[in-house]
Protein backbone atom coordinates (compact mmCIF):
# COMPACT_ATOMS: atom_id res chain seq x y z
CA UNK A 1 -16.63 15.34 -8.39
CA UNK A 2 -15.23 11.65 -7.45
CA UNK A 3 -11.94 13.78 -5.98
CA UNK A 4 -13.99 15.98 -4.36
CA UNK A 5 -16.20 12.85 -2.23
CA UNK A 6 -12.98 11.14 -1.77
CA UNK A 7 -11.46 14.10 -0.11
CA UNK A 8 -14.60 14.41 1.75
CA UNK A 9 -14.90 10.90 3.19
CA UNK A 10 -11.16 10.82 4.04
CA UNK A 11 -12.25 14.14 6.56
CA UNK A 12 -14.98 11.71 7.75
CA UNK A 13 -13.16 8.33 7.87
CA UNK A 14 -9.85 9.58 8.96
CA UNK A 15 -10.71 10.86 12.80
CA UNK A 16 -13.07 7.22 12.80
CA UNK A 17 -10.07 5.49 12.15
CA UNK A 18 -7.81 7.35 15.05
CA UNK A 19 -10.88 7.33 17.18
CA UNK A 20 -11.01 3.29 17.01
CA UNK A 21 -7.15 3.54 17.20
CA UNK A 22 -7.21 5.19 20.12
CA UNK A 23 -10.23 2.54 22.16
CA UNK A 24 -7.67 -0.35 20.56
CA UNK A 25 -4.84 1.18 22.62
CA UNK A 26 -6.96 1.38 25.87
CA UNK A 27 -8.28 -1.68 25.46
CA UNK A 28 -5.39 -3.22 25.58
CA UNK A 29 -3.95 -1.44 28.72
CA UNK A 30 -7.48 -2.81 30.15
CA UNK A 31 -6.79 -6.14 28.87
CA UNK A 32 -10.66 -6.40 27.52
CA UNK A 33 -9.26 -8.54 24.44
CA UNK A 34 -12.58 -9.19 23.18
CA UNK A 35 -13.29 -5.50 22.74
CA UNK A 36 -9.68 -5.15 21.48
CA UNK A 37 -10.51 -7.56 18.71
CA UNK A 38 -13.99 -5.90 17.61
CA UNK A 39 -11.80 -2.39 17.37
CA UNK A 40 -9.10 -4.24 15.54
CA UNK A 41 -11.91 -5.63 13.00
CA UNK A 42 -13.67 -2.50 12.45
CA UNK A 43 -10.17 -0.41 11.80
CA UNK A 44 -9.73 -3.05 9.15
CA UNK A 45 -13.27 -2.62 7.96
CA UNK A 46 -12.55 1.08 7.39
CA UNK A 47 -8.84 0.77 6.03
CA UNK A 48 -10.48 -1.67 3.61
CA UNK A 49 -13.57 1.22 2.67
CA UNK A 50 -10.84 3.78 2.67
CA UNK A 51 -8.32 2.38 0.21
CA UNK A 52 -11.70 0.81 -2.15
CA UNK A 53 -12.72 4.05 -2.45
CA UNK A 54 -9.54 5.37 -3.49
CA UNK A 55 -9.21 2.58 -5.95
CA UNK A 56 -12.63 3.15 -7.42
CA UNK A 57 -11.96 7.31 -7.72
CA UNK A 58 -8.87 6.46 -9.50
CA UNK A 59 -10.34 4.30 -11.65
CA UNK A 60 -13.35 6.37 -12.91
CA UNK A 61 -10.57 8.99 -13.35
CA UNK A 62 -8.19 6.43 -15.79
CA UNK A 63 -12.30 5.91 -17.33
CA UNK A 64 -12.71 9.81 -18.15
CA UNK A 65 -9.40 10.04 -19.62
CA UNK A 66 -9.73 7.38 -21.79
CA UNK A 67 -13.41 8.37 -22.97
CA UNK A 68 -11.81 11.61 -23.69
CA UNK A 69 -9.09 10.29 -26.08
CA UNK A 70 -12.12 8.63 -28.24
C-alpha cells in the first residue's frame, strides 16, 4: 500500500516539479529574480517532500520485514 501512494504522489509531484521548473527558467529570461527565488524555494520544498516520502516508504518496508522475521 505505502508503494502504491508513493508511486501515486510521484505521478502528482513529478509534473509540479517540471511545471515550477519550467516558470524558474522563464523567470529568469524575464529577469523577475524575486519570482525566480520563490520557484527556486518551492522546487526545493517538493524535492525535499519527494525524497521524505521515499525515505519513510522504505522505511515502513525495512519495518514489515523485520516484524515478519519475529
Amino acid at each position: 500500500m505505502a508503494r502504491w501512494l508513493l508511486t501515486l504522489s510521484s505521478y502528482v509531484v513529478a509534473p509540479l516539479m517540471l511545471y515550477i521548473f519550467g516558470c524558474g527558467i522563464y523567470t529568469a529570461y524575464r529577469q523577475t529574480w524575486n519570482q525566480f527565488f520563490i520557484l527556486l524555494v518551492a522546487e526545493f520544498i517538493c524535492f525535499v517532500l519527494f525524497f521524505g516520502a521515499t525515505a519513510i516508504t522504505e522505511g515502513i518496508g525495512r519495518f514489515s520485514e523485520w516484524l515478519a522475521e519475529l
